[in-house]
PDB file of N, CA and C in Angstrom:
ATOM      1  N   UNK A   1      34.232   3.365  13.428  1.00  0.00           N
ATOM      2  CA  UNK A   1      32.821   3.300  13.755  1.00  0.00           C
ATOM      3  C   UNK A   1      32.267   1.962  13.268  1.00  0.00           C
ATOM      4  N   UNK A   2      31.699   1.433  14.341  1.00  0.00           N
ATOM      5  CA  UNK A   2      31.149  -0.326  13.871  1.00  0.00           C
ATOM      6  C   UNK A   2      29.645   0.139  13.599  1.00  0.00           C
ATOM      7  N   UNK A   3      29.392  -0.987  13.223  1.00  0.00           N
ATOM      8  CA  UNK A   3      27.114  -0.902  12.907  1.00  0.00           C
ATOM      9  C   UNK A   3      27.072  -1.827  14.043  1.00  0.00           C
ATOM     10  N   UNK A   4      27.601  -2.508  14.366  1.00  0.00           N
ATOM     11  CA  UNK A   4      27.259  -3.776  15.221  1.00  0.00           C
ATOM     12  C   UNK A   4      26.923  -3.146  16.529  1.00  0.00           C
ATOM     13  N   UNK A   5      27.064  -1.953  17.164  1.00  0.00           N
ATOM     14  CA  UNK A   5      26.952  -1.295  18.210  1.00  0.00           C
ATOM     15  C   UNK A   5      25.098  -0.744  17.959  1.00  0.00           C
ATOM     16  N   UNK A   6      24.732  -0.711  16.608  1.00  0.00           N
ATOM     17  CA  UNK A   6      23.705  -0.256  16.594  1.00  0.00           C
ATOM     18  C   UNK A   6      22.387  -1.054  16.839  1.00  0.00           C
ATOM     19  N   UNK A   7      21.442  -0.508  17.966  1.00  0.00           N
ATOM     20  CA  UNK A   7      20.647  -1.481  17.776  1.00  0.00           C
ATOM     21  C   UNK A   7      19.072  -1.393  17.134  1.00  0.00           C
ATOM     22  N   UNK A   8      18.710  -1.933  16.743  1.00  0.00           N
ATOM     23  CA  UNK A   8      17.669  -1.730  15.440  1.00  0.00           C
ATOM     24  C   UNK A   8      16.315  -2.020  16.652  1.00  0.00           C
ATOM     25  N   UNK A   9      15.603  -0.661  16.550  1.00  0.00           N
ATOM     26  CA  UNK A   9      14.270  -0.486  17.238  1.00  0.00           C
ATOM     27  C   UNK A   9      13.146  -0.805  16.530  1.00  0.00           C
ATOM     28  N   UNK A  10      11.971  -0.966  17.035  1.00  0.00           N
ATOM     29  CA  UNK A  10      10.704  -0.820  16.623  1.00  0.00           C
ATOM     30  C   UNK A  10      10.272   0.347  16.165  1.00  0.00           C
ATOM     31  N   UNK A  11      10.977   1.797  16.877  1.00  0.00           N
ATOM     32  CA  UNK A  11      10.835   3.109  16.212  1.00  0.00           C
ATOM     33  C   UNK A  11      11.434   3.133  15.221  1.00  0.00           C
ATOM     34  N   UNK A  12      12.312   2.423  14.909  1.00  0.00           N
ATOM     35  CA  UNK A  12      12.707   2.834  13.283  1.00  0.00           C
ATOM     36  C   UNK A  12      12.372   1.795  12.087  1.00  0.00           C
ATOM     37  N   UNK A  13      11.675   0.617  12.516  1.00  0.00           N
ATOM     38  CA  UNK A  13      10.364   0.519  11.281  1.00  0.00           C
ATOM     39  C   UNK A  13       9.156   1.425  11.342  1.00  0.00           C
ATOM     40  N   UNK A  14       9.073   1.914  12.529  1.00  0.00           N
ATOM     41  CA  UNK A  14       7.396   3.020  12.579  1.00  0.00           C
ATOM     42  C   UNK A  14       7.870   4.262  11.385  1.00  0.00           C
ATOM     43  N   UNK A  15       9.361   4.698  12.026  1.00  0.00           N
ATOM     44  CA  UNK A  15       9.255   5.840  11.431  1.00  0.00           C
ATOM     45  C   UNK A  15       9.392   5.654   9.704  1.00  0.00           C
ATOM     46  N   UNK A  16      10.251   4.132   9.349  1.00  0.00           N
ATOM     47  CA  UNK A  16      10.015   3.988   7.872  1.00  0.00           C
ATOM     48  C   UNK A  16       8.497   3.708   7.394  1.00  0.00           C
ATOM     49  N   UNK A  17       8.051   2.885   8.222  1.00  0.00           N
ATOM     50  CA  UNK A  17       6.306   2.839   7.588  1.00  0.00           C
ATOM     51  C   UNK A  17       5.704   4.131   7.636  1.00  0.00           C
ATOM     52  N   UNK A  18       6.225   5.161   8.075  1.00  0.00           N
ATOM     53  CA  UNK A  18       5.155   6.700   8.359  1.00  0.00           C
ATOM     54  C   UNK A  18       5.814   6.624   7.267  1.00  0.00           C
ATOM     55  N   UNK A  19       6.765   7.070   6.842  1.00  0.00           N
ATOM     56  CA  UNK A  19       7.518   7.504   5.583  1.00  0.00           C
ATOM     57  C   UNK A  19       6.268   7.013   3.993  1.00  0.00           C
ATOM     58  N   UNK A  20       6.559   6.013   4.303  1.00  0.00           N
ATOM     59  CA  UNK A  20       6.386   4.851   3.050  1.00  0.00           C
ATOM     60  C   UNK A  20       4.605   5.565   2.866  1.00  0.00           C
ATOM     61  N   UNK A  21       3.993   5.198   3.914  1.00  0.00           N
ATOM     62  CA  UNK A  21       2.719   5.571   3.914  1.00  0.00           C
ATOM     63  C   UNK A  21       2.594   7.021   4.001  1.00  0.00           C
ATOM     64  N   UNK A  22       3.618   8.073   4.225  1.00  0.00           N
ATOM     65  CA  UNK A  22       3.128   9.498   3.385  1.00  0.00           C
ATOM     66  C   UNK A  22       3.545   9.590   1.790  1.00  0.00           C
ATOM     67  N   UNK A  23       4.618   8.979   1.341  1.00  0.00           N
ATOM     68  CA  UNK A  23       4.435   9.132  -0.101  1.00  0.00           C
ATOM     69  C   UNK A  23       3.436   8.351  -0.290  1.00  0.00           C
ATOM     70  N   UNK A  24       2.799   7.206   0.084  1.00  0.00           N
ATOM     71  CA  UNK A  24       1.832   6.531  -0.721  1.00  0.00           C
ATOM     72  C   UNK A  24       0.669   7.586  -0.636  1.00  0.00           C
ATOM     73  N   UNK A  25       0.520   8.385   0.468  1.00  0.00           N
ATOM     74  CA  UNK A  25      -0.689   9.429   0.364  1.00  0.00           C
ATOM     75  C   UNK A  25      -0.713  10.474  -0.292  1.00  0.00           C
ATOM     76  N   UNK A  26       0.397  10.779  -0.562  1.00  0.00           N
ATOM     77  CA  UNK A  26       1.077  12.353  -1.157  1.00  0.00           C
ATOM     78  C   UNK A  26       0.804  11.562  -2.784  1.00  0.00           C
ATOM     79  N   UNK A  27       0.737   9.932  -3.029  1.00  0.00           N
ATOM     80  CA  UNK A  27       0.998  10.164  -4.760  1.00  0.00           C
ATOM     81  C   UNK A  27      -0.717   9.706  -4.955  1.00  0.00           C
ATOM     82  N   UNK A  28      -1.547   9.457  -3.751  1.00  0.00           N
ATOM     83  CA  UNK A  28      -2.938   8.834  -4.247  1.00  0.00           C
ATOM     84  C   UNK A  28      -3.452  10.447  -4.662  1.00  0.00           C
ATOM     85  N   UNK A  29      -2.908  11.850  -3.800  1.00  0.00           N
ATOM     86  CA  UNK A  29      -3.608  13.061  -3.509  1.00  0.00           C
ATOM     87  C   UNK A  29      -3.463  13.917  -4.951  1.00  0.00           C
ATOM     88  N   UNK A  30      -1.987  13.494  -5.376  1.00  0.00           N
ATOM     89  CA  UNK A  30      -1.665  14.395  -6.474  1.00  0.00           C
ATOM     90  C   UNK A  30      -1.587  14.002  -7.808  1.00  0.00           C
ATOM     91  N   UNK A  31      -1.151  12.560  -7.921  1.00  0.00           N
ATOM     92  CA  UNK A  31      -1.349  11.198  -9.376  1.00  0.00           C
ATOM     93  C   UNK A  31      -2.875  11.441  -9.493  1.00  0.00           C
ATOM     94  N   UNK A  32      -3.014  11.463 -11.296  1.00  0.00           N
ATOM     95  CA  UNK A  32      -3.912  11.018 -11.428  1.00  0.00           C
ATOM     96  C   UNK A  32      -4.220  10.344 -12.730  1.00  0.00           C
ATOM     97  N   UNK A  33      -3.135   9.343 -12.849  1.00  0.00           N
ATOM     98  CA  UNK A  33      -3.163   8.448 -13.294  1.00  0.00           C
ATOM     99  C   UNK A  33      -3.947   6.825 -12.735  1.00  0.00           C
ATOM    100  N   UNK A  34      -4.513   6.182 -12.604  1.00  0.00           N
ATOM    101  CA  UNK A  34      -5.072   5.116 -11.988  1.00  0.00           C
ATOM    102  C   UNK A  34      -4.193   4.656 -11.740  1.00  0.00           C
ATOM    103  N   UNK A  35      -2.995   3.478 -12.687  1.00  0.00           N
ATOM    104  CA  UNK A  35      -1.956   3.028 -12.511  1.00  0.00           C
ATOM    105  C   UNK A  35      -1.265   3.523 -11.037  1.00  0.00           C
ATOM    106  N   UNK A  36      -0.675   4.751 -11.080  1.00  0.00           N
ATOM    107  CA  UNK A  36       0.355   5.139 -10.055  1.00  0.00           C
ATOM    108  C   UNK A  36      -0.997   5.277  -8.550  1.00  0.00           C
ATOM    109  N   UNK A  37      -2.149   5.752  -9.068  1.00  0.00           N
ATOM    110  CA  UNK A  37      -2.674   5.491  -7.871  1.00  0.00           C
ATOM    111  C   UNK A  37      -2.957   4.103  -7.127  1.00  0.00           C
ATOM    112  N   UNK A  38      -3.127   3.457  -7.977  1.00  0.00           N
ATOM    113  CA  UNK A  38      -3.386   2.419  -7.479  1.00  0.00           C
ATOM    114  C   UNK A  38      -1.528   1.603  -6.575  1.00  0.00           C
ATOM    115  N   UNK A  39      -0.500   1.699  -7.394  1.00  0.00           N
ATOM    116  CA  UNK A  39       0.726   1.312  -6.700  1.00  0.00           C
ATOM    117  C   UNK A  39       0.547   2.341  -5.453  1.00  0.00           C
ATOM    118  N   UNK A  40       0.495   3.422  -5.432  1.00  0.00           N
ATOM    119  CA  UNK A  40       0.588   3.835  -4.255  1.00  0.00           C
ATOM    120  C   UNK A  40      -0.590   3.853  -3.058  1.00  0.00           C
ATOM    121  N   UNK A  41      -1.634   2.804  -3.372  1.00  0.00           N
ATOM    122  CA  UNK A  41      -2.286   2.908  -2.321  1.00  0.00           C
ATOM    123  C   UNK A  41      -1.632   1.231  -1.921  1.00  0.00           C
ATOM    124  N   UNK A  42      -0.939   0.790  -2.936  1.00  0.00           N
ATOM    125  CA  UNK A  42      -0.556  -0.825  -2.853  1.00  0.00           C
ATOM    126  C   UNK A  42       0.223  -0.267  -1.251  1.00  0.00           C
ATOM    127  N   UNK A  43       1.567   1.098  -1.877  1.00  0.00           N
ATOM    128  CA  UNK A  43       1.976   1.130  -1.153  1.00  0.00           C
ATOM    129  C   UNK A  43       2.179   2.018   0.510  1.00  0.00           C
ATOM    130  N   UNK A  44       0.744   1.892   0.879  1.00  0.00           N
ATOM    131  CA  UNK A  44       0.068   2.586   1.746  1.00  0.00           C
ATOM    132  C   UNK A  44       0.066   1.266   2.933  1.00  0.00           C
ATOM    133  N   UNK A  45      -0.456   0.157   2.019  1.00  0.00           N
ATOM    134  CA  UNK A  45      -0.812  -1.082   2.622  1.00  0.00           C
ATOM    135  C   UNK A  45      -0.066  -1.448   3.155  1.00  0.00           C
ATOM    136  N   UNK A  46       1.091  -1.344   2.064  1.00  0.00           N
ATOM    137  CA  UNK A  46       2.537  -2.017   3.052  1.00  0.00           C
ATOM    138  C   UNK A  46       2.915  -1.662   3.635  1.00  0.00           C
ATOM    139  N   UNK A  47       2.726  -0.117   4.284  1.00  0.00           N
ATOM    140  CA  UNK A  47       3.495   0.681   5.489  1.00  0.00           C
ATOM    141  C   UNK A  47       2.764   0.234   6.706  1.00  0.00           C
ATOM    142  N   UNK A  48       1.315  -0.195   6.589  1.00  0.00           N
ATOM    143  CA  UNK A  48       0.390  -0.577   7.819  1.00  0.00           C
ATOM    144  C   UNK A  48       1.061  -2.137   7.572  1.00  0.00           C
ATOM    145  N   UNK A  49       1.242  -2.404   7.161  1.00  0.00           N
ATOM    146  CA  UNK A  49       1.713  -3.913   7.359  1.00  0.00           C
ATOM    147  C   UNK A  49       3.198  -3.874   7.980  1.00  0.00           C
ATOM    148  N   UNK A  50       3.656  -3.075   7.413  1.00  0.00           N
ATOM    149  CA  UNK A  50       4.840  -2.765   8.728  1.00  0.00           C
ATOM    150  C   UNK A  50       4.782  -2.545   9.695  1.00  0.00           C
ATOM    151  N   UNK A  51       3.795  -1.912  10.220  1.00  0.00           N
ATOM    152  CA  UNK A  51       3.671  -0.760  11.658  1.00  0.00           C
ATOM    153  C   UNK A  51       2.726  -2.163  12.134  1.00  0.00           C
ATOM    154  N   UNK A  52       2.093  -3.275  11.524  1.00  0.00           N
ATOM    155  CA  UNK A  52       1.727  -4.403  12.563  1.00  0.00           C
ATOM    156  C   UNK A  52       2.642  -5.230  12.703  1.00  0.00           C
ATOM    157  N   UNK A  53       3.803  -5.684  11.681  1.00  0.00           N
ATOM    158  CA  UNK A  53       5.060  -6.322  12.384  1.00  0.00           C
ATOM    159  C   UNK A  53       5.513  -5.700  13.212  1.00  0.00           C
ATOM    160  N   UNK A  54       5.898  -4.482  13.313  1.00  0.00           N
ATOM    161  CA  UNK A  54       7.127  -3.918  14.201  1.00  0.00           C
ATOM    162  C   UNK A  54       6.426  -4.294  15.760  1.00  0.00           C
ATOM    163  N   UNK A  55       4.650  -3.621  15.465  1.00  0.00           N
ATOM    164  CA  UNK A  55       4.326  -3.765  16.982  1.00  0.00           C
ATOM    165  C   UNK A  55       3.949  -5.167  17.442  1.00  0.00           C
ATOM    166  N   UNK A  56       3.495  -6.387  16.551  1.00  0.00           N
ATOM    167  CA  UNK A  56       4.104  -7.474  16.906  1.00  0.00           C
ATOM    168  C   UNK A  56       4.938  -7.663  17.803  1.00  0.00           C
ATOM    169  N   UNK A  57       5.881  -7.600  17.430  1.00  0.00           N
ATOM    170  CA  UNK A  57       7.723  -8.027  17.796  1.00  0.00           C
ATOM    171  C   UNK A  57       7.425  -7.230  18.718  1.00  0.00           C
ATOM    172  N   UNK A  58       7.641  -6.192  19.229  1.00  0.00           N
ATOM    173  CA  UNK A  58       7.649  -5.131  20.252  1.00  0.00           C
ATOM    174  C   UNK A  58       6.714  -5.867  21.045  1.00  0.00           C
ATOM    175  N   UNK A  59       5.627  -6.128  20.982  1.00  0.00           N
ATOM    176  CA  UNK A  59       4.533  -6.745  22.133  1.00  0.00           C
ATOM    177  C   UNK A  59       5.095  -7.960  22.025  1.00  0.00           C
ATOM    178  N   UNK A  60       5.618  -8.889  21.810  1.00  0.00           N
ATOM    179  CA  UNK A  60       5.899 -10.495  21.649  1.00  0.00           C
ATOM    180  C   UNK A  60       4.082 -10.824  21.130  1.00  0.00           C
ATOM    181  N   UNK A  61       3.587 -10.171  20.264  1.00  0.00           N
ATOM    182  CA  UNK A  61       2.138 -11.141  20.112  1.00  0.00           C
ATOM    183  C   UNK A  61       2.363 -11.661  18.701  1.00  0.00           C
ATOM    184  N   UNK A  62       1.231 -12.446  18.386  1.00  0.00           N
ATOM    185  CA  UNK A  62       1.405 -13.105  16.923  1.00  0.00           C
ATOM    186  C   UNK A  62       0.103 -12.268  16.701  1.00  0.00           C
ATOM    187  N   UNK A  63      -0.539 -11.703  16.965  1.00  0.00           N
ATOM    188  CA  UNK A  63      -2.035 -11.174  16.568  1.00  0.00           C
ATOM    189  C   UNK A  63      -1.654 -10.289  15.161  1.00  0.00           C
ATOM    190  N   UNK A  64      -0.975  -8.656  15.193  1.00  0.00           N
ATOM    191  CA  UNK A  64      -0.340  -8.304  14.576  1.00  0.00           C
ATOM    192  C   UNK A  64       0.122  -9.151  13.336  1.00  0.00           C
ATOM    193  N   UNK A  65       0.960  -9.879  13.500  1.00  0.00           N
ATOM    194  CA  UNK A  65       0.633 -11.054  12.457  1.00  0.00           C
ATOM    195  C   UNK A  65       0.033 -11.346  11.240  1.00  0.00           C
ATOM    196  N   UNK A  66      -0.875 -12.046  12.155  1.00  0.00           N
ATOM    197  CA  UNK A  66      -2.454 -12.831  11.931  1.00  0.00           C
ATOM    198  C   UNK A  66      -2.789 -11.211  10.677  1.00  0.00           C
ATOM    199  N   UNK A  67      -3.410 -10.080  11.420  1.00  0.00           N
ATOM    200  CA  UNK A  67      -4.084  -8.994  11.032  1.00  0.00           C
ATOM    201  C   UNK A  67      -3.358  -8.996   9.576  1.00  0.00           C
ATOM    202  N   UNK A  68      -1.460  -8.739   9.506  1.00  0.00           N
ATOM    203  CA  UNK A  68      -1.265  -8.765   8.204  1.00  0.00           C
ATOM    204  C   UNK A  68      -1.375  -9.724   7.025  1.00  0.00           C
ATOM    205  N   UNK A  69      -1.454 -11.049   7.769  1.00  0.00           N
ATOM    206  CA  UNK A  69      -2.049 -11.831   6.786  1.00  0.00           C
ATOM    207  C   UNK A  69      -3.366 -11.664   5.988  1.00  0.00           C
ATOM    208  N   UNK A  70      -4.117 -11.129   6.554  1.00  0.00           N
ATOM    209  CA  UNK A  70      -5.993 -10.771   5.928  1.00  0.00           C
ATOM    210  C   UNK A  70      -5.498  -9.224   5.444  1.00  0.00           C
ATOM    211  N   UNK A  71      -4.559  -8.378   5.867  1.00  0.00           N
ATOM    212  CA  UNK A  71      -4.600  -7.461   4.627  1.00  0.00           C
ATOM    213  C   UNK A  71      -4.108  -7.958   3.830  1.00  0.00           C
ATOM    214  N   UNK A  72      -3.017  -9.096   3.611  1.00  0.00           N
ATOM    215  CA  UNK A  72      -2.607  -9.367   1.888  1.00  0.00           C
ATOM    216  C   UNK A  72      -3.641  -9.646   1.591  1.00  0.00           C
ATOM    217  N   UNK A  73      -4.580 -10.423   2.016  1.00  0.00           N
ATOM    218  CA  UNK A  73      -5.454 -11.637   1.429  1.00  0.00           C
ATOM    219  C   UNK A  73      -6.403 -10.213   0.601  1.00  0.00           C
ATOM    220  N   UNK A  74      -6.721  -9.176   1.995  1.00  0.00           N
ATOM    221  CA  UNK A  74      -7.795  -8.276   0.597  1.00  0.00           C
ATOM    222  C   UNK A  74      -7.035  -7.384  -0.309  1.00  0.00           C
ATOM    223  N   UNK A  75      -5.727  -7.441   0.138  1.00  0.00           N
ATOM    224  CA  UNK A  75      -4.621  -6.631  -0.879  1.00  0.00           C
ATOM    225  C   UNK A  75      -5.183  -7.046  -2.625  1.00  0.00           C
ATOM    226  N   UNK A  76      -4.328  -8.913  -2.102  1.00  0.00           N
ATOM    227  CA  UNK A  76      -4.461  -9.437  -3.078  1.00  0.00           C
ATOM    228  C   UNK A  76      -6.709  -9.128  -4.491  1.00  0.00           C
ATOM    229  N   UNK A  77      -7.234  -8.868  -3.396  1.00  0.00           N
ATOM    230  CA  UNK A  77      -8.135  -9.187  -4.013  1.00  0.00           C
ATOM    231  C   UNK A  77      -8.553  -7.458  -4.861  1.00  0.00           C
ATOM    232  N   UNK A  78      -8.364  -7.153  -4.065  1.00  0.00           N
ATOM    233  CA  UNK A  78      -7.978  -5.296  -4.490  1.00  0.00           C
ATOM    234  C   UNK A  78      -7.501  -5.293  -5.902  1.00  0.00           C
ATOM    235  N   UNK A  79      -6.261  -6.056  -5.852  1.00  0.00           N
ATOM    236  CA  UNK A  79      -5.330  -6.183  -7.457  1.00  0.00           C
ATOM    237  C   UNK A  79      -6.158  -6.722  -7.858  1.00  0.00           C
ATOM    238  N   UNK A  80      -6.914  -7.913  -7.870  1.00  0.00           N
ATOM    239  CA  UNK A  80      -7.379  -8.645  -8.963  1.00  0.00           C
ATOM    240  C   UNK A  80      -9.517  -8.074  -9.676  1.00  0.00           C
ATOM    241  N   UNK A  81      -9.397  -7.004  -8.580  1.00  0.00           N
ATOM    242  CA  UNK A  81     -10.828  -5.986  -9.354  1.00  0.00           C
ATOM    243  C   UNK A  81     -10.004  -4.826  -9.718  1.00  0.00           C
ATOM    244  N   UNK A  82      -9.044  -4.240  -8.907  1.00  0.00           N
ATOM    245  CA  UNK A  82      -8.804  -3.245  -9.741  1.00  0.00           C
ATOM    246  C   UNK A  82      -7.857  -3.119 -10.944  1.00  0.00           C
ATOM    247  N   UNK A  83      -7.111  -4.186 -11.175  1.00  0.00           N
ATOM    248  CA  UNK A  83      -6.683  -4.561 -12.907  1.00  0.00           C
ATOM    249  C   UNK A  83      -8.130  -5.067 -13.656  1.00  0.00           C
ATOM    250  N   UNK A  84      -8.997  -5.295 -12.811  1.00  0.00           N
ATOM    251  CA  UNK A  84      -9.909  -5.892 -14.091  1.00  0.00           C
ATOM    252  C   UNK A  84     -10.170  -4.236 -14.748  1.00  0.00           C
ATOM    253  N   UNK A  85     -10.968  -3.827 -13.864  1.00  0.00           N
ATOM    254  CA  UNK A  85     -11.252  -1.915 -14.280  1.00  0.00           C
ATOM    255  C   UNK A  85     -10.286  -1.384 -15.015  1.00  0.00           C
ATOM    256  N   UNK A  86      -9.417  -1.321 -14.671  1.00  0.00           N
ATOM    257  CA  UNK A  86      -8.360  -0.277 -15.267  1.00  0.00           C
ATOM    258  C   UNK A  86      -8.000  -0.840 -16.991  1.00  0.00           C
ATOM    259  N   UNK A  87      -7.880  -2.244 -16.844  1.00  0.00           N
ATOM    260  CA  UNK A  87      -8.018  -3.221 -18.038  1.00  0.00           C
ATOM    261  C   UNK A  87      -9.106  -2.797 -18.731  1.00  0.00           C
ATOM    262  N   UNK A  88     -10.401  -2.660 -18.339  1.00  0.00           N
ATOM    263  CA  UNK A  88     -11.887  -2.129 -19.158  1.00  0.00           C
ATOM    264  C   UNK A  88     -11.818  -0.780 -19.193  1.00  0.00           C
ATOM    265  N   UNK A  89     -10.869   0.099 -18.751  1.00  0.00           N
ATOM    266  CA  UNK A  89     -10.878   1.754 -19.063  1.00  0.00           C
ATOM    267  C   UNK A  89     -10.075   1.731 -20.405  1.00  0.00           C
ATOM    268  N   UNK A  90      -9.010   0.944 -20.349  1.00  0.00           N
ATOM    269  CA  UNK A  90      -7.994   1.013 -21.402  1.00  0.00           C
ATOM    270  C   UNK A  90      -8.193   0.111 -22.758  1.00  0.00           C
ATOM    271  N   UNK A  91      -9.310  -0.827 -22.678  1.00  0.00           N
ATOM    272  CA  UNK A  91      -9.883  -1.458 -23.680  1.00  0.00           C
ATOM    273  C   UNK A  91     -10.950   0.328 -24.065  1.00  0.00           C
ATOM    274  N   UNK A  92     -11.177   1.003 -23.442  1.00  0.00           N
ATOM    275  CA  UNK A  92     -12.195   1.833 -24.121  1.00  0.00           C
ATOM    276  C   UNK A  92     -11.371   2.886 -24.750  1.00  0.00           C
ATOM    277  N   UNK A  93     -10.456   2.945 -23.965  1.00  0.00           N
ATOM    278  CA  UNK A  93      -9.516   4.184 -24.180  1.00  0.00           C
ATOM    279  C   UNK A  93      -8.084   4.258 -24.070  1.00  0.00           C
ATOM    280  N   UNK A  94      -7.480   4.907 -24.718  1.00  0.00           N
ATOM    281  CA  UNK A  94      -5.625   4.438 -24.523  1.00  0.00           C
ATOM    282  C   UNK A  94      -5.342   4.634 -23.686  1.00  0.00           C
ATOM    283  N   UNK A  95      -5.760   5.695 -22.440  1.00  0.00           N
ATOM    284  CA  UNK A  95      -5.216   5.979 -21.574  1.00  0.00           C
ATOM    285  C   UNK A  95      -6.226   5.911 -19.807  1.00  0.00           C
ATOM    286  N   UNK A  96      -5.816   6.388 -19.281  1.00  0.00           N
ATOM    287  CA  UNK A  96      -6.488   5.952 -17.832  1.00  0.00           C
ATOM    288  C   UNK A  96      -6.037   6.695 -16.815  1.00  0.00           C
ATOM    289  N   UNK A  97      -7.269   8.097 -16.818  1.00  0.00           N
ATOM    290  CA  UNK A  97      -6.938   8.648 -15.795  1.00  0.00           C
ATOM    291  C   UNK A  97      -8.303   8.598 -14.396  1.00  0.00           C
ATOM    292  N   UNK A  98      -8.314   9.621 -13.577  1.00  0.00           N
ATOM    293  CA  UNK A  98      -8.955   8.700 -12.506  1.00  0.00           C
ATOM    294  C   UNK A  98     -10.451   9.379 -12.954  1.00  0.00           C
ATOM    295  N   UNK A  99     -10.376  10.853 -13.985  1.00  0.00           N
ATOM    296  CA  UNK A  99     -11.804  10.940 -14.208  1.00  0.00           C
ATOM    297  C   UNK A  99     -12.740  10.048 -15.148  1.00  0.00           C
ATOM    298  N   UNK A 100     -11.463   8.981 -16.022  1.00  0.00           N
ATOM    299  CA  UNK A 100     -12.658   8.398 -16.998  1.00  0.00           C
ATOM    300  C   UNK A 100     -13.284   7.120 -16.385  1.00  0.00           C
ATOM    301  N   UNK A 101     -13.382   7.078 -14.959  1.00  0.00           N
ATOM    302  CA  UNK A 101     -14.124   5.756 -14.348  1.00  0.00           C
ATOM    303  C   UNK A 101     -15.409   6.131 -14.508  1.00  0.00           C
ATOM    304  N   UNK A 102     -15.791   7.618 -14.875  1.00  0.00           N
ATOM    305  CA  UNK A 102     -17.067   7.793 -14.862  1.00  0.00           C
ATOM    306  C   UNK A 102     -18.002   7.156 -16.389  1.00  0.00           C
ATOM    307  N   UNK A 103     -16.986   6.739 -17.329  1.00  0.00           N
ATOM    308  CA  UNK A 103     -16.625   6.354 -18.610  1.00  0.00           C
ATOM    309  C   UNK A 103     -17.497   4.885 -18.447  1.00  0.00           C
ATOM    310  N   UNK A 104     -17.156   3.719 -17.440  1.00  0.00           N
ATOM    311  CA  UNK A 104     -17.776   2.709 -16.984  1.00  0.00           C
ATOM    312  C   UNK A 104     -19.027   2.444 -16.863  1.00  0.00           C
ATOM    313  N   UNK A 105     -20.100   4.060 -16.400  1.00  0.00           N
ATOM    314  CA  UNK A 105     -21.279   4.034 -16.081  1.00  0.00           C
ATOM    315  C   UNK A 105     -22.256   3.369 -17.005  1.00  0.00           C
ATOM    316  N   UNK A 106     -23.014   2.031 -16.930  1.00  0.00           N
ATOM    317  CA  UNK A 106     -23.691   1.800 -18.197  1.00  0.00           C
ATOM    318  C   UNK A 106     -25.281   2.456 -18.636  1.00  0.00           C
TER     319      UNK A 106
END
């Protein structure tokens, strides 16, 4: 049995980005730790950032693309407010779960 016979679809990055993006939903629904919520909405992002390459390539467009470039860009900006928070929960408190954001209120 060769691999070289196999040929690699656009349905089978969809069906890994569905994947990727139900554990990322299954750990935002049931974590409630901030930390793990927050990686798993990281990794929510990246399954839609898959499912716009694959259909990219599949359409020949660059648009798809383009689109995943501006989700890193607010990815990126996502990480850099939500470490600030989680950083100011854990300066108050050792630990960080998702009810002590109410902890923030001034």
């Amino acid at each position: 049995m060769t691999l070289a016979a196999l040929e690699i679809t656009s349905s089978y990055y969809l069906v890994l980005a569905a994947m990727v993006f139900t554990i990322g939903a299954v750990g935002v629904l049931t974590r409630r730790n901030v930390l793990v919520m927050f990686m798993c909405v990281e990794l929510m992002l990246n399954a839609v950032n898959l499912s716009f390459v694959a259909f990219a390539r599949a359409l020949d467009d660059v648009t798809g693309q383009v689109i995943v470039f501006f989700v890193l860009v607010v990815a990126a900006a996502e990480v850099a407010v939500g470490l600030a928070i989680i950083v100011a929960i854990f300066r108050r408190r050792r630990h960080a779960t998702a009810d002590d954001l109410l902890a923030l209120r001034g």
